[in-house]
Protein backbone atom coordinates (compact mmCIF):
# COMPACT_ATOMS: atom_id res chain seq x y z
CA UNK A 1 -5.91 -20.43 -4.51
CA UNK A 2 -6.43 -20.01 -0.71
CA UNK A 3 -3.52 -19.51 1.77
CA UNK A 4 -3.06 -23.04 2.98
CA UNK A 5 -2.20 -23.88 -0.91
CA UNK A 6 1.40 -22.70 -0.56
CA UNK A 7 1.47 -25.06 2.80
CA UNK A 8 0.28 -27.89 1.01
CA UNK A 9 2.41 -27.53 -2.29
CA UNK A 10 5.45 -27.25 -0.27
CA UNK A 11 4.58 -30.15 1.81
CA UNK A 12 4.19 -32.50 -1.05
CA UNK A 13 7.61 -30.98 -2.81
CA UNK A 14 5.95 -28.84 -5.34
CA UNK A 15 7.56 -25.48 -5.75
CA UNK A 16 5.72 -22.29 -5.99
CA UNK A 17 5.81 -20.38 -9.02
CA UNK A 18 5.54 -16.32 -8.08
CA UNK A 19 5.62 -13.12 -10.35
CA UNK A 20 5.21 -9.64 -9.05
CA UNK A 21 2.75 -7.85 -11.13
CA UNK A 22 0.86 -4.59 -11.08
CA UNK A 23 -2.05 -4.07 -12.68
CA UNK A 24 -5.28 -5.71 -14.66
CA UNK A 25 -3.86 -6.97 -17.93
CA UNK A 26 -0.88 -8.69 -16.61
CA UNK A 27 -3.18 -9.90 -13.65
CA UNK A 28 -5.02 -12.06 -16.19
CA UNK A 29 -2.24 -13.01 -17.98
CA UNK A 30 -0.66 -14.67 -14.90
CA UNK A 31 -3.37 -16.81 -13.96
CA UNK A 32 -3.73 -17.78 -17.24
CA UNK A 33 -0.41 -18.85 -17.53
CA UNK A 34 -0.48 -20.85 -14.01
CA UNK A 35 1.53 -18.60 -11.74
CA UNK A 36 0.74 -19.41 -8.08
CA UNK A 37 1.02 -16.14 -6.32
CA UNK A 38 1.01 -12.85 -7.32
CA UNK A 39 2.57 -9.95 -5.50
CA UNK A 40 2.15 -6.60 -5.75
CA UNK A 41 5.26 -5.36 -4.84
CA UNK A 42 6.47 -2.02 -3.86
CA UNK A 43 9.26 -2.53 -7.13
CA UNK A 44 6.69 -1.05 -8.57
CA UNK A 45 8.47 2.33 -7.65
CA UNK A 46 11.09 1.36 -10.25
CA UNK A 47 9.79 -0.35 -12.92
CA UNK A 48 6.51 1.63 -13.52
CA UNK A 49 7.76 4.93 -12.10
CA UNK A 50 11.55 4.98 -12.99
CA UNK A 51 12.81 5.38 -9.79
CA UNK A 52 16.34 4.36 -8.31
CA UNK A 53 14.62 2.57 -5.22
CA UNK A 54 11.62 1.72 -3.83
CA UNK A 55 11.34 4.56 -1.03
CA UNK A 56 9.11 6.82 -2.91
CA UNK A 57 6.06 4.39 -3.36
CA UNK A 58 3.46 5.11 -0.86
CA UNK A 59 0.32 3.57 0.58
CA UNK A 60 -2.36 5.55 -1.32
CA UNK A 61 -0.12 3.81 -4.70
CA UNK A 62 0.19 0.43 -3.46
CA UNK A 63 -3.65 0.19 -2.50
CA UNK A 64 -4.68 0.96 -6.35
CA UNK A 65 -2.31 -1.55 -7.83
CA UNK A 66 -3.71 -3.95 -5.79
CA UNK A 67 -7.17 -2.55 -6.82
CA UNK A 68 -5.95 -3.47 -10.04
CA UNK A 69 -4.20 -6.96 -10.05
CA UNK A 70 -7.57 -8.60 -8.23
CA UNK A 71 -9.59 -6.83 -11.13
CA UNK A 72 -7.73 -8.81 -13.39
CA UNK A 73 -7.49 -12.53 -11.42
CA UNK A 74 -10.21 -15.03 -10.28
CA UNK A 75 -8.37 -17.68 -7.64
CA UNK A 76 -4.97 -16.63 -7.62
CA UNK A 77 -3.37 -15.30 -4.17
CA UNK A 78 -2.41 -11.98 -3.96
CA UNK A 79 0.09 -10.95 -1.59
CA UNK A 80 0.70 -7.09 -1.30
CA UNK A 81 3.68 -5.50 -0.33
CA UNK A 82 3.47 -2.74 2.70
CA UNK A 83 5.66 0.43 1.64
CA UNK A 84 8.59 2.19 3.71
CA UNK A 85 7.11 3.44 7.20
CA UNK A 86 3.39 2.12 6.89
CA UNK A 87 4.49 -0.61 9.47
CA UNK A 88 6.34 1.97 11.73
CA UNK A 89 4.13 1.04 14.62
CA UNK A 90 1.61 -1.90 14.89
CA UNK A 91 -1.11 0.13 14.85
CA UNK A 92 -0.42 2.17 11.83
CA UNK A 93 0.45 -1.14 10.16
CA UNK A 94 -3.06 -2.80 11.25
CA UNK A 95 -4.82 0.03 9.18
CA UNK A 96 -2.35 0.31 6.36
CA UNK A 97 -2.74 -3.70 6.19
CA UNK A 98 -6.73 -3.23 6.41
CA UNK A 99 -6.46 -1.33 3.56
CA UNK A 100 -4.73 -3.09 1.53
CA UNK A 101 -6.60 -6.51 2.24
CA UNK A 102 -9.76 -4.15 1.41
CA UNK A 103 -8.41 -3.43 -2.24
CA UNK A 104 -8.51 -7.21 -2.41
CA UNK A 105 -5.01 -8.76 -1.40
CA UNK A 106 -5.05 -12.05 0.67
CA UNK A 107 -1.91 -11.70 2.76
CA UNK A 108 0.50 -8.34 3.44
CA UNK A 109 4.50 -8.29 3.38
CA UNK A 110 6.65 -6.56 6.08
CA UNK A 111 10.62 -6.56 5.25
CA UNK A 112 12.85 -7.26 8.50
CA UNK A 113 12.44 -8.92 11.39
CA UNK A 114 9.16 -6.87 12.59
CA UNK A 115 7.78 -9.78 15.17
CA UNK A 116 5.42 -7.15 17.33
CA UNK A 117 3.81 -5.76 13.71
CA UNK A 118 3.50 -9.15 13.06
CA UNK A 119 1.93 -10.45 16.02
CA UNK A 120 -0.74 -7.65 16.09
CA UNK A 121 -1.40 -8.21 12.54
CA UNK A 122 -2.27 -12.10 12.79
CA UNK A 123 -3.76 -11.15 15.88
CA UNK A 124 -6.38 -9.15 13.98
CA UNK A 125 -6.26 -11.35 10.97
CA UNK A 126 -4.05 -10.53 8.89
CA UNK A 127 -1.95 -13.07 7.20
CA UNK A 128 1.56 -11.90 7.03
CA UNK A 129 4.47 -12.65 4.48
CA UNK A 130 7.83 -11.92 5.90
CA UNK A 131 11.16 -10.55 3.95
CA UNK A 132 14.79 -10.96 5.07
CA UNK A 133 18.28 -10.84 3.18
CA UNK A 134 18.39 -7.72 1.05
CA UNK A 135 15.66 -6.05 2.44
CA UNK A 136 14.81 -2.75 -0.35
CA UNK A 137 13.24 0.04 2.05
CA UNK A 138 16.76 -0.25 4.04
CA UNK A 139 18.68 -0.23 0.76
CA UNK A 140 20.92 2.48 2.17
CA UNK A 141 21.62 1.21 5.50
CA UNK A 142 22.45 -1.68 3.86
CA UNK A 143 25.31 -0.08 1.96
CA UNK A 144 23.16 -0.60 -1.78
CA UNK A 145 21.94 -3.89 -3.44
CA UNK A 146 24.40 -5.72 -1.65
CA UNK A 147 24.44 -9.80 -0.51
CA UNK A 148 23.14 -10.37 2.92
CA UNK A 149 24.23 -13.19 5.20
CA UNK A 150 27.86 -14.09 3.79
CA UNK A 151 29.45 -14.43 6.85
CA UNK A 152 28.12 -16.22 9.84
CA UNK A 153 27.32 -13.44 11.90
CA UNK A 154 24.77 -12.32 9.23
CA UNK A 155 23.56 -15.72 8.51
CA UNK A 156 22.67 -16.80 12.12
CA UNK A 157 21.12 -13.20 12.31
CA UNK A 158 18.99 -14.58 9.08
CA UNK A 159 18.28 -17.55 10.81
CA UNK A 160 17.19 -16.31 14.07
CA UNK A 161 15.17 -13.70 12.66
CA UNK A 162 13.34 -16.12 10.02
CA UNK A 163 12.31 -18.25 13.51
CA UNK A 164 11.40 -15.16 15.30
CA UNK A 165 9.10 -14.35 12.57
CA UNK A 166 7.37 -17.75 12.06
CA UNK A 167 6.86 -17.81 16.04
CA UNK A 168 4.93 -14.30 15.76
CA UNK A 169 2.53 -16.24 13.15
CA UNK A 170 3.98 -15.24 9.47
CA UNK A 171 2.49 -17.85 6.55
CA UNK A 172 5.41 -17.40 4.11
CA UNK A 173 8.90 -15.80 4.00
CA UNK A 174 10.75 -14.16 0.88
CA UNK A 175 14.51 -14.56 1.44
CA UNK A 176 16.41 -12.10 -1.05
CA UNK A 177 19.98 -12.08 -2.36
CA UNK A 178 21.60 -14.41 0.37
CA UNK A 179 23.92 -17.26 -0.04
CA UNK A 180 22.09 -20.51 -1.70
CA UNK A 181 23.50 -22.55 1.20
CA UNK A 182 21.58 -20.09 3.80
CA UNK A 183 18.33 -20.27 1.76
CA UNK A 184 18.64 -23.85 2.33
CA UNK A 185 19.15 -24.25 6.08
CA UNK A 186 16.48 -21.97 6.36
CA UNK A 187 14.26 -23.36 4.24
CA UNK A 188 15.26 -26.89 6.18
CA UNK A 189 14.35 -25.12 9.88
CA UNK A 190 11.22 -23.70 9.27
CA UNK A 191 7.57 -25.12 9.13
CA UNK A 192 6.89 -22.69 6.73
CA UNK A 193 7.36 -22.22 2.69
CA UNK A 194 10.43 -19.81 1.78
CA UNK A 195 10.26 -18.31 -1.74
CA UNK A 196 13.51 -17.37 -2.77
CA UNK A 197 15.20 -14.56 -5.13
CA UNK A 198 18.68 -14.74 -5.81
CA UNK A 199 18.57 -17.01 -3.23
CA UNK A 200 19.25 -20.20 -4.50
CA UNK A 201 17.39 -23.35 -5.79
CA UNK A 202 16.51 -24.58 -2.47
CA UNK A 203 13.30 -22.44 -1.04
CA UNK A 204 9.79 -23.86 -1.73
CA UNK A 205 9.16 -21.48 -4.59
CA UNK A 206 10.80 -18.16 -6.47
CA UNK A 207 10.10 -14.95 -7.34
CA UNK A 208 10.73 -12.41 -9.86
CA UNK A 209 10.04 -8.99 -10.75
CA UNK A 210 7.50 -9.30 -13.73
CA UNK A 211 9.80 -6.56 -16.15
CA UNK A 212 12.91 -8.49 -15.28
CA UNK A 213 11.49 -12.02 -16.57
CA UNK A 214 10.27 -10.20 -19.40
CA UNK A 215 13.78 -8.57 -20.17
CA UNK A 216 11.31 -5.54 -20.30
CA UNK A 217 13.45 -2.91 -17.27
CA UNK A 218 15.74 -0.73 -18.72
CA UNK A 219 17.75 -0.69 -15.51
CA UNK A 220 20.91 -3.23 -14.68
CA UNK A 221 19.61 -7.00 -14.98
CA UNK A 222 20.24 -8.72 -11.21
CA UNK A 223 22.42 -11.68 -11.66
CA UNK A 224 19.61 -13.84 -10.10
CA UNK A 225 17.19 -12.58 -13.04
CA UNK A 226 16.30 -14.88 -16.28
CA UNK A 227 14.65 -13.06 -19.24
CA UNK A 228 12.26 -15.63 -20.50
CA UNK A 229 11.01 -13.48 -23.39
CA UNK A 230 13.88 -15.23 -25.16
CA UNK A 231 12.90 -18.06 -27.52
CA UNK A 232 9.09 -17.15 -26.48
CA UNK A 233 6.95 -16.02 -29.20
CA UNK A 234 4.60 -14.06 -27.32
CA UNK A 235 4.61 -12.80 -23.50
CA UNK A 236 2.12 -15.26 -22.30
CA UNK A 237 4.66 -18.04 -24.09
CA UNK A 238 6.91 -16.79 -21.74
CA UNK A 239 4.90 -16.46 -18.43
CA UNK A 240 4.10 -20.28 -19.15
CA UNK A 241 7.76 -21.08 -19.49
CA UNK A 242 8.55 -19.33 -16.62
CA UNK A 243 6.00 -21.45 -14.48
CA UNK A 244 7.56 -24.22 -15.72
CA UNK A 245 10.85 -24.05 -14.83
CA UNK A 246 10.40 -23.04 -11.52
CA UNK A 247 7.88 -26.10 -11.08
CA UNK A 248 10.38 -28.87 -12.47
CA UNK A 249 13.39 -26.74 -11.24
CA UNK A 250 15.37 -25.69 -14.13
CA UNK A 251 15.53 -22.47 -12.76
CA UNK A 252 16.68 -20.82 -11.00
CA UNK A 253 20.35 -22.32 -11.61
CA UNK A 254 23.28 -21.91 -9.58
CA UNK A 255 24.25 -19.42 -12.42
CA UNK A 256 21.58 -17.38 -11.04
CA UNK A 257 22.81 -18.16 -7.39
CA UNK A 258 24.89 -16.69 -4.94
């Protein structure tokens, strides 16, 4: 897949099928199965290492998981996360990004509205996926795995951000644990695909941490979370069913909506 696939799918209405994924063996197993984009995602932090949060995962970490997901894929787009305070600056992001596009990802992600990283990353070509709603390096700011954008001061803030970031040049944008009705007016206002989680049925595609569609994290299941292992008789079974029902939109569900 190149990077003007998720364009193109969007524009002709079909969704985008993501799973977050970490190393060789499940790297294969996704493309087999049909998911669109994999991301290497700084979750990692919890579901491989057992941590609370994410804040612990550092660059020299998320460049060999990437190493390993594109060992294990052949087409499929690889999007790696950038950890807490490797974008501090958009210099230190440009070589933390480098880095990361050298273990073999296609396109970075930067949580919050971060439209000067972004413009000097583009700028040096780097394609950029933005993150806004529950954003999990600011987990504690944010008062814990709360909702973001309930009220309407928070939701124009979404909204305004979102257009800030597709002005400084960003190709996609994850919107987390907001409001289904947000996901969809921002979804409606930008030129852009949105992949949702916990956000609703409305974005161009969705997203899920690979353990949590698996049932396989020991931690609390997030409402927004389906475990697909269920009725599957074998993990690619599921990974299949999973692409599915994002592609003809059986899930997510407004059961799995806020």
């Amino acid at each position: 897949m190149n990077l003007a696939a998720p364009q193109q799918m969007a524009a002709r209405g079909e969704k985008i099928a993501v799973l977050t994924c970490y190393d060789a063996s499940f790297a294969t197993l996704c493309e087999a199965a049909g998911v669109d984009v994999l991301l290497v995602g700084d979750s990692l932090g919890m579901v491989l290492q057992g941590a609370g949060d994410t804040l612990g995962v550092t660059m020299d970490q998320m460049e060999y998981h990437t190493r390993c997901v594109t060992a294990g894929t052949k087409s499929t787009l690889i999007i790696a996360d950038m950890p807490v305070d490797s974008d501090r600056t958009p210099e230190l992001a440009l070589g933390n990004a480098r880095l990361l596009v050298g273990a073999g990802a296609h396109m970075v992600k930067l949580e919050g509205n971060k439209d000067e990283v972004v413009r000097h990353l583009t700028g040096h070509g780097i394609p950029v996926c933005g993150h806004l709603g529950f954003t999990p390096q600011s987990v504690h700011e944010l008062g814990g795995y709360k909702v973001q954008g309930r009220d309407e001061v928070g939701a124009r803030k979404i909204r305004e951000d979102a257009i800030a970031l597709q002005q400084a040049g960003i190709g996609l944008l994850v919107l987390e644990m907001v409001p289904a009705v947000l996901a969809k007016q921002v979804t409606e206002q930008l030129g852009i695909p949105t992949i949702g989680i916990g956000a609703g049925p409305d974005c161009a595609g969705q997203v899920l941490v690979l353990h949590d569609m698996l049932g396989i994290y020991p931690g609390k299941t997030p409402k927004f979370a389906r475990n697909f292992m269920q009725g599957a008789g074998s993990v690619q079974a599921a990974l299949a069913a999973y692409v599915q029902a994002v592609k003809n939109g059986t899930f997510p569900t407004t059961e799995h909506s806020f």
